[in-house]
N, C-alpha and C. Protein backbone atom coordinates (compact mmCIF):
# COMPACT_ATOMS: atom_id res chain seq x y z
N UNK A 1 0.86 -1.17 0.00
CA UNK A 1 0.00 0.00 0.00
C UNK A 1 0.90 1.22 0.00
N UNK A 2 0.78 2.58 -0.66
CA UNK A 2 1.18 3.32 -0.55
C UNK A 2 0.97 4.50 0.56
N UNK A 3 2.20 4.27 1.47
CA UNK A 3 1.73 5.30 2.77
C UNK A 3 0.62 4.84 3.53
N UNK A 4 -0.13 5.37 4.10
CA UNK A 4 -1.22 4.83 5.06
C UNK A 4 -2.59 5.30 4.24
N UNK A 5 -2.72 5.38 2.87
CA UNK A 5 -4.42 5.38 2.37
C UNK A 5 -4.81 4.29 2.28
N UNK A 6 -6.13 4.34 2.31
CA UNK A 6 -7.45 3.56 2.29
C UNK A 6 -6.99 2.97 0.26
N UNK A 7 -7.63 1.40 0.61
CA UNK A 7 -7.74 0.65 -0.53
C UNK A 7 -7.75 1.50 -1.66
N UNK A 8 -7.05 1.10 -2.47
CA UNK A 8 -6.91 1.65 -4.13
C UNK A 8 -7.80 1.31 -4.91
N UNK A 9 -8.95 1.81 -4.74
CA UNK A 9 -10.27 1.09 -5.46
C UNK A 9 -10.25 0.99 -7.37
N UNK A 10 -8.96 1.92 -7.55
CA UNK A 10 -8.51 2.02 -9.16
C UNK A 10 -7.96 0.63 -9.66
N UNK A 11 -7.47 -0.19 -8.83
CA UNK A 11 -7.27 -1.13 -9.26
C UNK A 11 -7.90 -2.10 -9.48
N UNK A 12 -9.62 -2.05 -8.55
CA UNK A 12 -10.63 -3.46 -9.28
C UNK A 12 -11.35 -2.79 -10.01
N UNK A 13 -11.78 -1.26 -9.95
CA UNK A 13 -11.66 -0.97 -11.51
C UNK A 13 -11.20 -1.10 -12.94
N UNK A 14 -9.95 -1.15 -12.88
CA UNK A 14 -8.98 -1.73 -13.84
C UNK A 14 -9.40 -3.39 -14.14
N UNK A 15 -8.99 -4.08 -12.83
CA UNK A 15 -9.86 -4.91 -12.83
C UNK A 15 -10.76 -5.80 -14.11
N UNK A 16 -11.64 -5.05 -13.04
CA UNK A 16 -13.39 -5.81 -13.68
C UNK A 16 -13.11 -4.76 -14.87
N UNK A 17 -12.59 -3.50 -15.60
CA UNK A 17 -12.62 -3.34 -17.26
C UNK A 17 -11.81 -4.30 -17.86
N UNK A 18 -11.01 -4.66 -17.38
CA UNK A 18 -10.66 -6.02 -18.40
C UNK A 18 -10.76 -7.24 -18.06
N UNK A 19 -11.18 -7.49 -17.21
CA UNK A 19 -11.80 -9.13 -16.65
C UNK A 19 -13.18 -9.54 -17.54
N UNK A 20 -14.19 -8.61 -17.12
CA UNK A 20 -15.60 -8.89 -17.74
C UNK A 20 -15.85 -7.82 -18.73
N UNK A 21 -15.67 -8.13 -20.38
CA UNK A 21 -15.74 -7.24 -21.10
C UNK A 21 -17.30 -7.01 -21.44
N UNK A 22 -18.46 -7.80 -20.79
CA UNK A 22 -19.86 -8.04 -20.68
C UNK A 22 -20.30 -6.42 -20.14
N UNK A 23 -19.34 -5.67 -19.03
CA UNK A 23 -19.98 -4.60 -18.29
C UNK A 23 -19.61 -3.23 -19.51
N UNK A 24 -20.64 -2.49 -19.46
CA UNK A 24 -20.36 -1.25 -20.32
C UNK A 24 -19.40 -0.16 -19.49
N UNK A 25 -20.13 -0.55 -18.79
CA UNK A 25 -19.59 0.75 -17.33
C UNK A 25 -18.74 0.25 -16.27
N UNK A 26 -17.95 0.50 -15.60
CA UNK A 26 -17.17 0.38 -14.33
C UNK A 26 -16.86 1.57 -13.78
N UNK A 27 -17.33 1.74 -12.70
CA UNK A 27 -16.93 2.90 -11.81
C UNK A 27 -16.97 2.93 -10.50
N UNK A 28 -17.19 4.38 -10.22
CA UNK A 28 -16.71 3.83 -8.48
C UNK A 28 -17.71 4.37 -7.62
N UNK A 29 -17.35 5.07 -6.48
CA UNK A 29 -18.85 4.94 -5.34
C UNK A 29 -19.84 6.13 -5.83
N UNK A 30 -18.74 7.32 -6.90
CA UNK A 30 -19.19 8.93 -7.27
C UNK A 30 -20.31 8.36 -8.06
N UNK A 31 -19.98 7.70 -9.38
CA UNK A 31 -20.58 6.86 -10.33
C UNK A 31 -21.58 6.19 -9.80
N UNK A 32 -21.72 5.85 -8.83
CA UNK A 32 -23.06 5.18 -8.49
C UNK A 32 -24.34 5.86 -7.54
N UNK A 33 -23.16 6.56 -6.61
CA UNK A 33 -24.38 7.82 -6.60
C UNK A 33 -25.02 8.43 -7.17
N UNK A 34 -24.55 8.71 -8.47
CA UNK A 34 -25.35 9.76 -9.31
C UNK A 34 -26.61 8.66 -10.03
N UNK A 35 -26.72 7.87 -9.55
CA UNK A 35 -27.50 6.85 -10.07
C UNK A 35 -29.00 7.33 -9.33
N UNK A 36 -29.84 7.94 -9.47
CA UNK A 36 -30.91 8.21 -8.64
C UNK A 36 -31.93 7.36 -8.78
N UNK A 37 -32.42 6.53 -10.22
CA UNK A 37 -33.50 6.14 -10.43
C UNK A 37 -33.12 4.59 -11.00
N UNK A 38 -33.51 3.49 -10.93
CA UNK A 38 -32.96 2.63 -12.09
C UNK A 38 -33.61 2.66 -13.54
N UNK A 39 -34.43 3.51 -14.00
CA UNK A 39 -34.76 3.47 -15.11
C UNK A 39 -33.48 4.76 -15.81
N UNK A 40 -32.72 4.99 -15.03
CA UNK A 40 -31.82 5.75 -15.67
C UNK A 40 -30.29 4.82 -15.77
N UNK A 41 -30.63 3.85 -15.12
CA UNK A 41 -29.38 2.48 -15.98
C UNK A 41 -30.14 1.92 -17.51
N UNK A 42 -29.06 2.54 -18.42
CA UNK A 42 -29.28 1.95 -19.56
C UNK A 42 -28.41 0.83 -20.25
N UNK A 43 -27.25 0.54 -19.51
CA UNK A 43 -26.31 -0.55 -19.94
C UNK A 43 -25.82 -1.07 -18.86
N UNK A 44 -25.11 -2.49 -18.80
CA UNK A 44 -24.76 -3.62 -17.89
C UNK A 44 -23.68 -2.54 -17.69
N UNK A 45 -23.68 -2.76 -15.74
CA UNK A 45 -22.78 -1.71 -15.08
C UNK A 45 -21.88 -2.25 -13.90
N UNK A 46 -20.89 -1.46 -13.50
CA UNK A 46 -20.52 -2.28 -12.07
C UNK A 46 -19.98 -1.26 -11.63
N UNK A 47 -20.12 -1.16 -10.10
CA UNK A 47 -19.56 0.25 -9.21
C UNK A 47 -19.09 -0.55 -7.90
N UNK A 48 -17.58 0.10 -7.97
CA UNK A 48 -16.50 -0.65 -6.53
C UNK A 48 -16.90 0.94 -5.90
N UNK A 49 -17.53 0.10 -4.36
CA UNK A 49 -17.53 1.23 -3.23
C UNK A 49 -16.87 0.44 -2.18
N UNK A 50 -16.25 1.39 -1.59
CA UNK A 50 -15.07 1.02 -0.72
C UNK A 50 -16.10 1.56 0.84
N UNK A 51 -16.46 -0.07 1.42
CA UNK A 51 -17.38 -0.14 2.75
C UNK A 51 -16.57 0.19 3.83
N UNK A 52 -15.63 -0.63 4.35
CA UNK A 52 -15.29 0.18 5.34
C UNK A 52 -14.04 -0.50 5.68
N UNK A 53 -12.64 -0.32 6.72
CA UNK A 53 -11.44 -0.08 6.58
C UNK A 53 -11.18 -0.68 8.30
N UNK A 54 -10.77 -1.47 8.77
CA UNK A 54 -10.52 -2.25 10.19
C UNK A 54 -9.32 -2.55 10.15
N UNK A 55 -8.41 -2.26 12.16
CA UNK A 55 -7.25 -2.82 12.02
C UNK A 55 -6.99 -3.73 12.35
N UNK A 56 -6.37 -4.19 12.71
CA UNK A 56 -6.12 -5.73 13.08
C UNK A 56 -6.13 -5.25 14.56
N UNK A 57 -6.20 -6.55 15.75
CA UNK A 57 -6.57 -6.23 17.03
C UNK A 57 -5.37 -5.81 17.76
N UNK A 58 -4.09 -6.19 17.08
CA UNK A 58 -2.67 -5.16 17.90
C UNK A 58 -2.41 -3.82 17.26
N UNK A 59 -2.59 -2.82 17.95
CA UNK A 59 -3.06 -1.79 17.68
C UNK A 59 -1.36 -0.94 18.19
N UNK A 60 -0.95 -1.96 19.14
CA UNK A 60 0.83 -1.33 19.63
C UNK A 60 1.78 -1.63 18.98
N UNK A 61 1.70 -2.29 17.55
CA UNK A 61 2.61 -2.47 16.90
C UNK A 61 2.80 -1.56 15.79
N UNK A 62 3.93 -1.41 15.47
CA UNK A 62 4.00 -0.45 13.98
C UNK A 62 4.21 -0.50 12.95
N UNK A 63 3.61 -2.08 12.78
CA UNK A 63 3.08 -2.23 11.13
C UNK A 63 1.41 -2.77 11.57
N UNK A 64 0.70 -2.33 11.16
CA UNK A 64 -0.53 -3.12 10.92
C UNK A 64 -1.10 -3.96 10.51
N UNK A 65 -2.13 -4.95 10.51
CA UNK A 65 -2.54 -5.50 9.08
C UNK A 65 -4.01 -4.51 9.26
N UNK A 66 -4.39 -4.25 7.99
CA UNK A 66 -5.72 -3.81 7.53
C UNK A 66 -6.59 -4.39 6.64
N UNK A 67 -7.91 -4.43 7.25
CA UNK A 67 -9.03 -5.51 6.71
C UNK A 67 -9.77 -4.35 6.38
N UNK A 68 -9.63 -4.33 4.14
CA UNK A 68 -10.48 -3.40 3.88
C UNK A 68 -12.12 -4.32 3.37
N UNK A 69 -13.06 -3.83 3.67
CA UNK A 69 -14.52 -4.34 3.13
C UNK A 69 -14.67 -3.44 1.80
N UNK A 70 -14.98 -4.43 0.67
CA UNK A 70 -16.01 -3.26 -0.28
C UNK A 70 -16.93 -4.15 -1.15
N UNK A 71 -17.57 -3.18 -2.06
CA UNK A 71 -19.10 -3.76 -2.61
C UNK A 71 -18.68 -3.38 -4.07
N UNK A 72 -19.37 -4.79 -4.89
CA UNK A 72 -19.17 -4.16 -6.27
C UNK A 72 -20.50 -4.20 -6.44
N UNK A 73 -21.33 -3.44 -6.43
CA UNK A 73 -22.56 -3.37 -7.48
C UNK A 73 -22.66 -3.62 -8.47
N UNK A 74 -23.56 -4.81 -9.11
CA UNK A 74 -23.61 -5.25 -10.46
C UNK A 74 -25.46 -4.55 -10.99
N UNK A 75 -25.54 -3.90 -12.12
CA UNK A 75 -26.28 -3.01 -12.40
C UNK A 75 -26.73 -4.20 -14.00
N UNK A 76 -27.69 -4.61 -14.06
CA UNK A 76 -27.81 -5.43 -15.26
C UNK A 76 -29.02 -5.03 -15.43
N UNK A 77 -29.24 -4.40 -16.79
CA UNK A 77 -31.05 -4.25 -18.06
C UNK A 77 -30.81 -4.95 -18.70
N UNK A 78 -32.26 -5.34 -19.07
CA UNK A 78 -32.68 -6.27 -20.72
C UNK A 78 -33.77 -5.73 -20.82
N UNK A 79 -34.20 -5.78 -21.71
CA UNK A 79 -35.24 -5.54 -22.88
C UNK A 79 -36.55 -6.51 -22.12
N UNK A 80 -36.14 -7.66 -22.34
CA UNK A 80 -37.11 -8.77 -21.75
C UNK A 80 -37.19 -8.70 -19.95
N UNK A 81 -38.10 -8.64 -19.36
CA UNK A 81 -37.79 -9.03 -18.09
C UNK A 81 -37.64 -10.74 -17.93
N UNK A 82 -37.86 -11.39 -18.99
CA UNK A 82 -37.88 -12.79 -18.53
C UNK A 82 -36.17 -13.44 -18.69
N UNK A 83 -35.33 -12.39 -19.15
CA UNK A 83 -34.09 -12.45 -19.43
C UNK A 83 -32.97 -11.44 -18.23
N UNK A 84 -33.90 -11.42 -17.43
CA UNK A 84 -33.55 -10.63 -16.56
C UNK A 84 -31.85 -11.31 -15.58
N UNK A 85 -32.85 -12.14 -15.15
CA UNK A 85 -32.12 -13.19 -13.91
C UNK A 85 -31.01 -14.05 -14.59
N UNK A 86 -31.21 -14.32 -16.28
CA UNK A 86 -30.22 -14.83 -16.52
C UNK A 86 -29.03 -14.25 -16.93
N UNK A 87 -29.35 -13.34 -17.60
CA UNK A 87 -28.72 -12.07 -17.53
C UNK A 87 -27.24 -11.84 -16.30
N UNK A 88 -28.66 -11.16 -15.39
CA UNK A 88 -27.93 -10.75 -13.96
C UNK A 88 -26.71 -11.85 -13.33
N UNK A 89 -27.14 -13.28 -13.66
CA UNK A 89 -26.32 -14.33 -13.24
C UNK A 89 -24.99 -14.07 -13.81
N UNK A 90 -25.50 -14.88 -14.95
CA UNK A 90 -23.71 -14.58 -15.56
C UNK A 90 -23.17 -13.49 -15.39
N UNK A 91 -23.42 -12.47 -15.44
CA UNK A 91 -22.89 -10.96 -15.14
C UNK A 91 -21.80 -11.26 -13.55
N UNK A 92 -23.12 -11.22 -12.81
CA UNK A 92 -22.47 -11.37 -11.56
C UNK A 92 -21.67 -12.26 -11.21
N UNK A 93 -21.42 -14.06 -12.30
CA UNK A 93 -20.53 -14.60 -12.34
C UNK A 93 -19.23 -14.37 -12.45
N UNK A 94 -19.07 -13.75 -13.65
CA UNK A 94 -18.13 -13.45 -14.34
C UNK A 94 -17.29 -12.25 -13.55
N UNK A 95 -18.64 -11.27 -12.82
CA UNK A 95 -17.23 -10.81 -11.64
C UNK A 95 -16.64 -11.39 -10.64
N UNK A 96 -17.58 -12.08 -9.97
CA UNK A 96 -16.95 -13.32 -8.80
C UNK A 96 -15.39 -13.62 -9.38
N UNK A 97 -15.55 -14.59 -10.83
CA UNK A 97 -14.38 -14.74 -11.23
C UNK A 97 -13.53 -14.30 -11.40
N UNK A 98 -13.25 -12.96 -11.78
CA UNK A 98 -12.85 -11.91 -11.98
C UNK A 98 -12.11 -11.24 -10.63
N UNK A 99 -12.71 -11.85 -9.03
CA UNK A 99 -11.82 -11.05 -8.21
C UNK A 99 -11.79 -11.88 -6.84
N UNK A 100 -12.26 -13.03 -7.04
CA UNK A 100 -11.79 -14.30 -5.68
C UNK A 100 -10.75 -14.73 -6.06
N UNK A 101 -9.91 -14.41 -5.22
CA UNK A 101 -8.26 -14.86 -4.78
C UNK A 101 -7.07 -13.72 -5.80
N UNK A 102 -8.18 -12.99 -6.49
CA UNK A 102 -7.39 -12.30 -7.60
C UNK A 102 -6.23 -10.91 -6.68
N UNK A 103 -5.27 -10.59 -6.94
CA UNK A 103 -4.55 -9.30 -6.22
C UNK A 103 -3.82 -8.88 -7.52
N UNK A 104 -3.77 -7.51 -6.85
CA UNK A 104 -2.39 -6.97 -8.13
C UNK A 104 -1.11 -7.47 -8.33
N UNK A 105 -0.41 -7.38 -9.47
CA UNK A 105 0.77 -7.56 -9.82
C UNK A 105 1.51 -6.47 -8.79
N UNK A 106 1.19 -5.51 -8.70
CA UNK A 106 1.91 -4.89 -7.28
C UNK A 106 1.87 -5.55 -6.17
N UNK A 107 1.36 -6.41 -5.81
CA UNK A 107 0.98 -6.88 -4.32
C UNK A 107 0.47 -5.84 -3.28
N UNK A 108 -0.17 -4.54 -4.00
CA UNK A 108 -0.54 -3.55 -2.85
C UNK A 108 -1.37 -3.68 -1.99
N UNK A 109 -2.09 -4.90 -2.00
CA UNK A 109 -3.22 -5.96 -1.39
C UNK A 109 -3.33 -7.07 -1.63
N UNK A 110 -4.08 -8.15 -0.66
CA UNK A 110 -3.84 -9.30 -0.45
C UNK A 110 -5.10 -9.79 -1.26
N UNK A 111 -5.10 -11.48 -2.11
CA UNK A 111 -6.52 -11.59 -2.72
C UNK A 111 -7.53 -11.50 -2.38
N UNK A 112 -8.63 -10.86 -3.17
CA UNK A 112 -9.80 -10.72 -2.02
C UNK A 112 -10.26 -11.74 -2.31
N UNK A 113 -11.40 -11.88 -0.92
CA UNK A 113 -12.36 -12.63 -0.21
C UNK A 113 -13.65 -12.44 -0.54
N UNK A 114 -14.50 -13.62 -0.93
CA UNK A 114 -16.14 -13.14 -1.32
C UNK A 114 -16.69 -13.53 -0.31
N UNK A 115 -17.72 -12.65 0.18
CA UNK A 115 -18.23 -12.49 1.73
C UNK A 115 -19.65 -12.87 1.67
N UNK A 116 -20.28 -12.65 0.39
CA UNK A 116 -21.97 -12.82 0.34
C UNK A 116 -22.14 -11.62 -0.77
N UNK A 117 -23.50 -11.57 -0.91
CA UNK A 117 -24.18 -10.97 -2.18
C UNK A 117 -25.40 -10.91 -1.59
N UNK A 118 -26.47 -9.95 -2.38
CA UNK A 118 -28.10 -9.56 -2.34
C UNK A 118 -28.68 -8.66 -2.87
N UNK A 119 -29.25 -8.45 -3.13
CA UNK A 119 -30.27 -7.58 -4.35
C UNK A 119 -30.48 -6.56 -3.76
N UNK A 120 -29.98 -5.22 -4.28
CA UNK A 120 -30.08 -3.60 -3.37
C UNK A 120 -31.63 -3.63 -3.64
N UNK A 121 -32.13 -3.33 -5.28
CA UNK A 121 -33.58 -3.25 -5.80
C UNK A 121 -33.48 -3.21 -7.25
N UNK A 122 -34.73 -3.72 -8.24
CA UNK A 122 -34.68 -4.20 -9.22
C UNK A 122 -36.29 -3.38 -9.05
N UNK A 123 -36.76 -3.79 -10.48
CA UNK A 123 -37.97 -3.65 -11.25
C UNK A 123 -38.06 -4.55 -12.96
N UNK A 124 -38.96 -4.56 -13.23
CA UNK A 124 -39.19 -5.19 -14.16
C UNK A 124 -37.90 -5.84 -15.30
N UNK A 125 -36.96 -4.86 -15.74
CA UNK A 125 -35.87 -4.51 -16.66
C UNK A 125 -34.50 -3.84 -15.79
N UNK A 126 -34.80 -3.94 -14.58
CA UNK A 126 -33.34 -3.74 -13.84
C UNK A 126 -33.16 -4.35 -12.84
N UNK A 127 -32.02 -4.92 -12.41
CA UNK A 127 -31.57 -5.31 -11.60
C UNK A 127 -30.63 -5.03 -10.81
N UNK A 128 -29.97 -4.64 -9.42
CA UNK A 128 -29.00 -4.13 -8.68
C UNK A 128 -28.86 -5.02 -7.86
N UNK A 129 -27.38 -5.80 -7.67
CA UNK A 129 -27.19 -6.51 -6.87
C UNK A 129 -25.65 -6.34 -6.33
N UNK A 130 -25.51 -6.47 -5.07
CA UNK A 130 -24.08 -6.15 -4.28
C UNK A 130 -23.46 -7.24 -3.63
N UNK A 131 -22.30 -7.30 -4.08
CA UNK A 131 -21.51 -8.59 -3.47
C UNK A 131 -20.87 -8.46 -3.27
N UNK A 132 -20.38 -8.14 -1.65
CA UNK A 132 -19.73 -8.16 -0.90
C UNK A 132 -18.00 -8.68 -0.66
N UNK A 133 -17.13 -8.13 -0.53
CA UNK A 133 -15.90 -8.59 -0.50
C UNK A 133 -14.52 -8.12 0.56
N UNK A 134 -13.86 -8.77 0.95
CA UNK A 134 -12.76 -8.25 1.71
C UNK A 134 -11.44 -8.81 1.26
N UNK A 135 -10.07 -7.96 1.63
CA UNK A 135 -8.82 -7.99 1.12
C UNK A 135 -8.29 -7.44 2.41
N UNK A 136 -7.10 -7.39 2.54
CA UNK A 136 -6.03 -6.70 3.70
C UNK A 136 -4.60 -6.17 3.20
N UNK A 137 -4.59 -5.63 3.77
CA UNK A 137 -3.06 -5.30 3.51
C UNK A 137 -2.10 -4.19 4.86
N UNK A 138 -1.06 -3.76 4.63
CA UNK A 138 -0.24 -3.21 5.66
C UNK A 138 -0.79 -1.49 5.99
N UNK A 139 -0.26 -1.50 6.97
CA UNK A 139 0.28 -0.07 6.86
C UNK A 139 0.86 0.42 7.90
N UNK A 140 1.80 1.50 8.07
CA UNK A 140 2.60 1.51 9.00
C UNK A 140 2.40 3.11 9.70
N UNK A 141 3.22 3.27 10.99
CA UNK A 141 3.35 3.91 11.67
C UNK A 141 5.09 4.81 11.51
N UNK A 142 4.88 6.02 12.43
CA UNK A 142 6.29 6.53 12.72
C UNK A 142 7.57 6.07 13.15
């Protein structure tokens, strides 16, 4: 990790754009905020939000380990709603694959961990679903 910041979320960005060439979109937590409505997702999407950041329980030492949590939102439309779910599957497959046990060629983090998944909210022609993940890595003190 560089210095003591929070997870490099640019890198499962990078990521999932060349892992699953299925998603139109990849972005990050800004990108999914601006998301207000789901009839305003018009193409298969995915958004890394970075949940939340824990240290390890020795807190007197001066290297750390750090347990970061984050969410990729998988954002999947079709035309058909009866093509919905199959859709959404493979989608959401293909990122699973895309980032269990996977880390950078930097080693700036450790492979992440898939924690669980569940449906934020959907309608007829959209679907939003979040699956959950954790990774760790260092960081140090004075």
């Amino acid at each position: 990790m560089t210095g003591n910041m929070p997870l490099n979320t640019e890198l499962l960005i990078s990521r999932l754009q060349n892992a699953v060439p299925a998603l139109r979109v990849v972005s990050d937590a800004i990108g999914f905020d601006a998301i207000k409505e789901l009839r305003l997702i018009n193409e298969s999407s995915a958004f890394v939000v970075l949940d939340s950041e824990k240290n390890s329980a020795d807190v007197s030492r001066h290297t750390n380990q750090t347990f970061a949590r984050f969410g990729i939102v998988v954002a999947t439309r079709c035309a058909r709603s009866s093509d919905l779910m199959r859709e959404s599957r493979a989608l959401i497959g293909q990122t699973r694959a895309a980032l269990v046990g996977w880390r950078p060629e930097n080693r700036e983090f450790q492979g992440c961990v898939w924690l669980g998944g569940e449906v934020l909210d959907y309608d007829q022609n959209v679907l939003l679903w979040v699956d959950m993940y954790q990774t760790n890595y260092f960081t140090n003190g004075v």
